[in-house]
C-alpha atoms as a PDB file:
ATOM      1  CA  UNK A   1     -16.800 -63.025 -32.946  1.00  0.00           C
ATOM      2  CA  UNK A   2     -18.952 -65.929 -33.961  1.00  0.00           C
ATOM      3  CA  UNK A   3     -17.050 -68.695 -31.931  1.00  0.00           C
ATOM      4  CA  UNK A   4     -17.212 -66.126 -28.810  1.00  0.00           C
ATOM      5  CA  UNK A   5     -20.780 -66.030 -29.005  1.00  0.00           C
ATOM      6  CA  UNK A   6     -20.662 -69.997 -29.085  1.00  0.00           C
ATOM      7  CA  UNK A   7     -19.366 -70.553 -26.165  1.00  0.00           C
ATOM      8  CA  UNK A   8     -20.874 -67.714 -24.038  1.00  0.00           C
ATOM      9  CA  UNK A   9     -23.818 -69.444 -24.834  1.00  0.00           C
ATOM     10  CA  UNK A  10     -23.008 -72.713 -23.680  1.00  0.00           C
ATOM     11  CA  UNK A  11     -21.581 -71.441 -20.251  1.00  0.00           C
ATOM     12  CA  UNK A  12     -24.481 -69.724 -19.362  1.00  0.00           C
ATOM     13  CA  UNK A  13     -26.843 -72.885 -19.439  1.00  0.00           C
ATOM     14  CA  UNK A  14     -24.111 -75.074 -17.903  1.00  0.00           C
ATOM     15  CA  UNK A  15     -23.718 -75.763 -13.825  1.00  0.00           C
ATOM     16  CA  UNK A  16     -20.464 -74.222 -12.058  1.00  0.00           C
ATOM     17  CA  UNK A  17     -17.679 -76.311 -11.160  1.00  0.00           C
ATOM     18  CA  UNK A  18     -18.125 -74.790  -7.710  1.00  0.00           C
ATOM     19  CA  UNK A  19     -20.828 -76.379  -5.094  1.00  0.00           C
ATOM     20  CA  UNK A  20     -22.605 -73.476  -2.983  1.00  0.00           C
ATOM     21  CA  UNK A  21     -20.461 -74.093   0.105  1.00  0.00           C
ATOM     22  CA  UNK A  22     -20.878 -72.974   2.642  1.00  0.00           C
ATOM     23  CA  UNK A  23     -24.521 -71.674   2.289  1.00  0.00           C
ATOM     24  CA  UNK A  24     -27.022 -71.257  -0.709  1.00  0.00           C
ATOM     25  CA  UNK A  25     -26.934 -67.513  -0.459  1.00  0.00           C
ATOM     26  CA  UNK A  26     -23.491 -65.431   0.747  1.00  0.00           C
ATOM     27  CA  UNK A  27     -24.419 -64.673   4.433  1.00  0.00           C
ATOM     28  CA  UNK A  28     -23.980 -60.783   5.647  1.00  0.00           C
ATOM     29  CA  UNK A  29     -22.148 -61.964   8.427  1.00  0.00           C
ATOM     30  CA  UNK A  30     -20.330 -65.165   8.379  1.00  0.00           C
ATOM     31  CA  UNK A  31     -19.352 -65.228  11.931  1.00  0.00           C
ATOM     32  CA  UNK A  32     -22.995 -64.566  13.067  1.00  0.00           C
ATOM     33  CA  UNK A  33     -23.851 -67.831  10.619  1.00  0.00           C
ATOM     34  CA  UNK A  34     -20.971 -70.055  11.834  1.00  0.00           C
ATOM     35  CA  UNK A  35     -22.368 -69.175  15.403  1.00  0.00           C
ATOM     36  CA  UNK A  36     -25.832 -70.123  14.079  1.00  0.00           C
ATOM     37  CA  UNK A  37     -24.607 -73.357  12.163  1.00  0.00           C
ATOM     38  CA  UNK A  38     -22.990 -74.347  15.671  1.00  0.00           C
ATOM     39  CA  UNK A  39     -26.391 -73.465  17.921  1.00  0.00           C
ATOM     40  CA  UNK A  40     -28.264 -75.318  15.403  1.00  0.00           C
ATOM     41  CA  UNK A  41     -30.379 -73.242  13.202  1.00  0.00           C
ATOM     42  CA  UNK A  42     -28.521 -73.069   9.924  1.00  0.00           C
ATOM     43  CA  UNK A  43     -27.151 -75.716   8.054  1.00  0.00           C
ATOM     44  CA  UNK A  44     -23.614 -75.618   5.951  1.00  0.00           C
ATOM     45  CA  UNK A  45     -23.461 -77.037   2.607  1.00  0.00           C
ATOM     46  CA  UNK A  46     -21.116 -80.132   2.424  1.00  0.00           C
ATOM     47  CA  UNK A  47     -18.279 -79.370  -0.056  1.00  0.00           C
ATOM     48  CA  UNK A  48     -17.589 -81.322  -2.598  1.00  0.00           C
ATOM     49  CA  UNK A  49     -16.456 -84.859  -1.271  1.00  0.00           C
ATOM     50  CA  UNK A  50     -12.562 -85.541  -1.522  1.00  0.00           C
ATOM     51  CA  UNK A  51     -12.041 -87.490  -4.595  1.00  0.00           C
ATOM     52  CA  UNK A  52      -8.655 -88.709  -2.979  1.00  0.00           C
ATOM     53  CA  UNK A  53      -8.083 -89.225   0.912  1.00  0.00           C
ATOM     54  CA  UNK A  54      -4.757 -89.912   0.581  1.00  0.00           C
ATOM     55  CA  UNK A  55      -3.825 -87.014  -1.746  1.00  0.00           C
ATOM     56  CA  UNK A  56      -5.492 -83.871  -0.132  1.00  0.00           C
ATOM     57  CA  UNK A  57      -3.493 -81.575   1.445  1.00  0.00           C
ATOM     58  CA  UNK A  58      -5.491 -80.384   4.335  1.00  0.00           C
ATOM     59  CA  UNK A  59      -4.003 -79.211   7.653  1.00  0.00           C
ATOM     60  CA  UNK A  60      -1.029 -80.945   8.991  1.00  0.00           C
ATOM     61  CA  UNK A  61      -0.970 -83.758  11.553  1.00  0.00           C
ATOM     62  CA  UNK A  62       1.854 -83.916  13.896  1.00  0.00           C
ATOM     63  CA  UNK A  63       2.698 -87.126  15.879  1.00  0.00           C
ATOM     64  CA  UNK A  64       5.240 -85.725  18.791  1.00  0.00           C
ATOM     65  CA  UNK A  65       5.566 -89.565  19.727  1.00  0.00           C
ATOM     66  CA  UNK A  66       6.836 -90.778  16.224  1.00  0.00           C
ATOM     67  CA  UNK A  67       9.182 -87.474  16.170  1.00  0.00           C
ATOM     68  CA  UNK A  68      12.978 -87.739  15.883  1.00  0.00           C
ATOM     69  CA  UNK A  69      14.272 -84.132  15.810  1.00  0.00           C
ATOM     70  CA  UNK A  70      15.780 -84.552  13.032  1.00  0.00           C
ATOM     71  CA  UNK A  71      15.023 -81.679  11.337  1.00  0.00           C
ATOM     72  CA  UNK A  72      14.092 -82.515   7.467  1.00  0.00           C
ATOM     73  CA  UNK A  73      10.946 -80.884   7.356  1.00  0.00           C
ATOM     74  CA  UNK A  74      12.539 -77.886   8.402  1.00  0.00           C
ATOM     75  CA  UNK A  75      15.175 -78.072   5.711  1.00  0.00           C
ATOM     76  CA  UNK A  76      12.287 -78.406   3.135  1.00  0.00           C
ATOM     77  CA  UNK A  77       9.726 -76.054   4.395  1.00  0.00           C
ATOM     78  CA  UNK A  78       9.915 -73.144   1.983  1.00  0.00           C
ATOM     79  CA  UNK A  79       7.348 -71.053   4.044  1.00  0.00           C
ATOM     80  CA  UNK A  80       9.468 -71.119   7.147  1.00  0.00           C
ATOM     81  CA  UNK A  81       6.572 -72.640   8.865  1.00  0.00           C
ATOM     82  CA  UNK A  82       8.517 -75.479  11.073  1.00  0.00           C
ATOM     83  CA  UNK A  83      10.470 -74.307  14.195  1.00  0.00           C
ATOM     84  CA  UNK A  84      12.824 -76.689  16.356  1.00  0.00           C
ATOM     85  CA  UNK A  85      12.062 -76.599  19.944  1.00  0.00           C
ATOM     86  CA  UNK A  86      15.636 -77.150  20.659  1.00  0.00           C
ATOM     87  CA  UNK A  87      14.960 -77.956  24.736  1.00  0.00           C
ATOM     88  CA  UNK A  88      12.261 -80.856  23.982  1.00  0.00           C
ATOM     89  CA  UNK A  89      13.863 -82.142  20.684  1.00  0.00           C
ATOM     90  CA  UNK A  90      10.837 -81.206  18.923  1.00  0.00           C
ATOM     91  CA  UNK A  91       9.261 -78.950  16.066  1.00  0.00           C
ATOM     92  CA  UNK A  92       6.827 -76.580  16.076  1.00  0.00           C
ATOM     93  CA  UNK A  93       4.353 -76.215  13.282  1.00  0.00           C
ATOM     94  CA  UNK A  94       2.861 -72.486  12.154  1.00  0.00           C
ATOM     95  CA  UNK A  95      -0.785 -73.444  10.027  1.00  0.00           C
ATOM     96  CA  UNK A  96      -0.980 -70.011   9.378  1.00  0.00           C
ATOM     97  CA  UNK A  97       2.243 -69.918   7.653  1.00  0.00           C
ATOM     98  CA  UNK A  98       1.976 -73.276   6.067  1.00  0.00           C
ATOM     99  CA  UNK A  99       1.221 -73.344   1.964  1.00  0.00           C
ATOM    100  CA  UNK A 100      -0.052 -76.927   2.460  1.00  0.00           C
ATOM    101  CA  UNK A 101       3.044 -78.488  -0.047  1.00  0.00           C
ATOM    102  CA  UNK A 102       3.034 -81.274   2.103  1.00  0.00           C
ATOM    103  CA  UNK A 103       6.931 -81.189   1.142  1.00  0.00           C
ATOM    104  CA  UNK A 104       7.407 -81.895   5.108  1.00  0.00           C
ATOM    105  CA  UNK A 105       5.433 -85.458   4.637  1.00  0.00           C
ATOM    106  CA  UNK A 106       7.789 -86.440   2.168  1.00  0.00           C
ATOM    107  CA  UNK A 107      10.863 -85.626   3.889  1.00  0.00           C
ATOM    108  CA  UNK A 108       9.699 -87.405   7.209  1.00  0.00           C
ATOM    109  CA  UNK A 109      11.980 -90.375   7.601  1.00  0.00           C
ATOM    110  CA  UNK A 110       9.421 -91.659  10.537  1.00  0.00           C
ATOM    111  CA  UNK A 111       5.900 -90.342   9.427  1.00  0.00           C
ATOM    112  CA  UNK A 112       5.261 -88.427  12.260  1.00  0.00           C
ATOM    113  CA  UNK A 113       3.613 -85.658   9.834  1.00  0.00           C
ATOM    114  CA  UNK A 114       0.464 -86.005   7.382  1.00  0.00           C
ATOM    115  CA  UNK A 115      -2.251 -83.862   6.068  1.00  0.00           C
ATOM    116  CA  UNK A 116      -5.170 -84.366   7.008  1.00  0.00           C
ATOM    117  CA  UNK A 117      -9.104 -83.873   5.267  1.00  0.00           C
ATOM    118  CA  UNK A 118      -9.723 -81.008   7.408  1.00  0.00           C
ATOM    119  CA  UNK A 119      -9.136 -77.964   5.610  1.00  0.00           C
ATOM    120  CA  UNK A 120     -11.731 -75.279   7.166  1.00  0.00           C
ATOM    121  CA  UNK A 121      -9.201 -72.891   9.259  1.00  0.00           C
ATOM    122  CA  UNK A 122     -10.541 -69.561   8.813  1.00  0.00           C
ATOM    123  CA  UNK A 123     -11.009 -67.950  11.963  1.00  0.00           C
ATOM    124  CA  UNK A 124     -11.424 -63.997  13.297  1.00  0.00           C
ATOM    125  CA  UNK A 125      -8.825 -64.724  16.100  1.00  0.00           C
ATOM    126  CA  UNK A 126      -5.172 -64.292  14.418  1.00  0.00           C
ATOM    127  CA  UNK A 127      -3.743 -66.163  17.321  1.00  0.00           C
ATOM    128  CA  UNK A 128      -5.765 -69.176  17.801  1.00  0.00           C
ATOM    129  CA  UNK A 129      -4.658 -72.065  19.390  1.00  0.00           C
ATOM    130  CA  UNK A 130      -5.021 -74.703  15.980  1.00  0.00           C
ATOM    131  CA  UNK A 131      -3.004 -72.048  14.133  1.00  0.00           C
ATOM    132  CA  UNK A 132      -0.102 -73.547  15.891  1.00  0.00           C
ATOM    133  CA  UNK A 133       0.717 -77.620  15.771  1.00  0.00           C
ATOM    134  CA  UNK A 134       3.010 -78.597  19.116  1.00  0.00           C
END
């Protein structure tokens, strides 16, 4: 009971790992602040800066150019979030499907796919346009 006590103690006078992102305070309605953040009279809280660039899984980049067709990333995608556009030669990516694995990166043989830092997708339309990587 003793140890217990111990370290309740020292968690309640130490800071969370968590920063307050994206406000202070949890807003009653976060699409009325988002709207409010855009028009200029709120602010968002920064999140905590990427301590790696080059490790963080954030949404997926595709580079139609660089693309082959070759299909790997579809062979490793275990979400099922990569579709072959069999008349253009070209894939099809799913965000909202994607577990950000970044198993698709490695497979590339031409790097035509990489995360990227941004990593703020929520969004109250289920079909947006940035759900979906062409």
């Amino acid at each position: 009971m003793l140890p217990m006590l111990g370290q309740l103690l020292k968690q309640m006078f130490t800071k969370p790992f968590t920063n307050l992102f994206p406000a202070k305070y949890a807003p009653k309605n976060v699409g009325k602040y988002l709207q409010d953040v855009q028009a200029g009279k709120a602010t968002l809280i920064s999140p905590v800066p990427v301590a790696d660039p080059e490790t963080f899984r954030g949404k997926i980049v595709y580079d139609r150019e660089k693309c082959t067709g070759c299909k790997m990333c579809i062979k490793v995608c275990p979400s099922k979030a990569i579709e072959f556009k069999e008349e253009e030669k070209k894939i099809r990516i799913y965000i909202g499907r994607c577990i950000f694995c970044s198993q698709c990166n490695d497979a590339c043989p031409v790097d035509a796919l990489h995360m990227s830092e941004e990593f703020l997708l929520a969004d109250t339309n289920k079909v947006a346009d940035y759900l979906v990587v062409e």
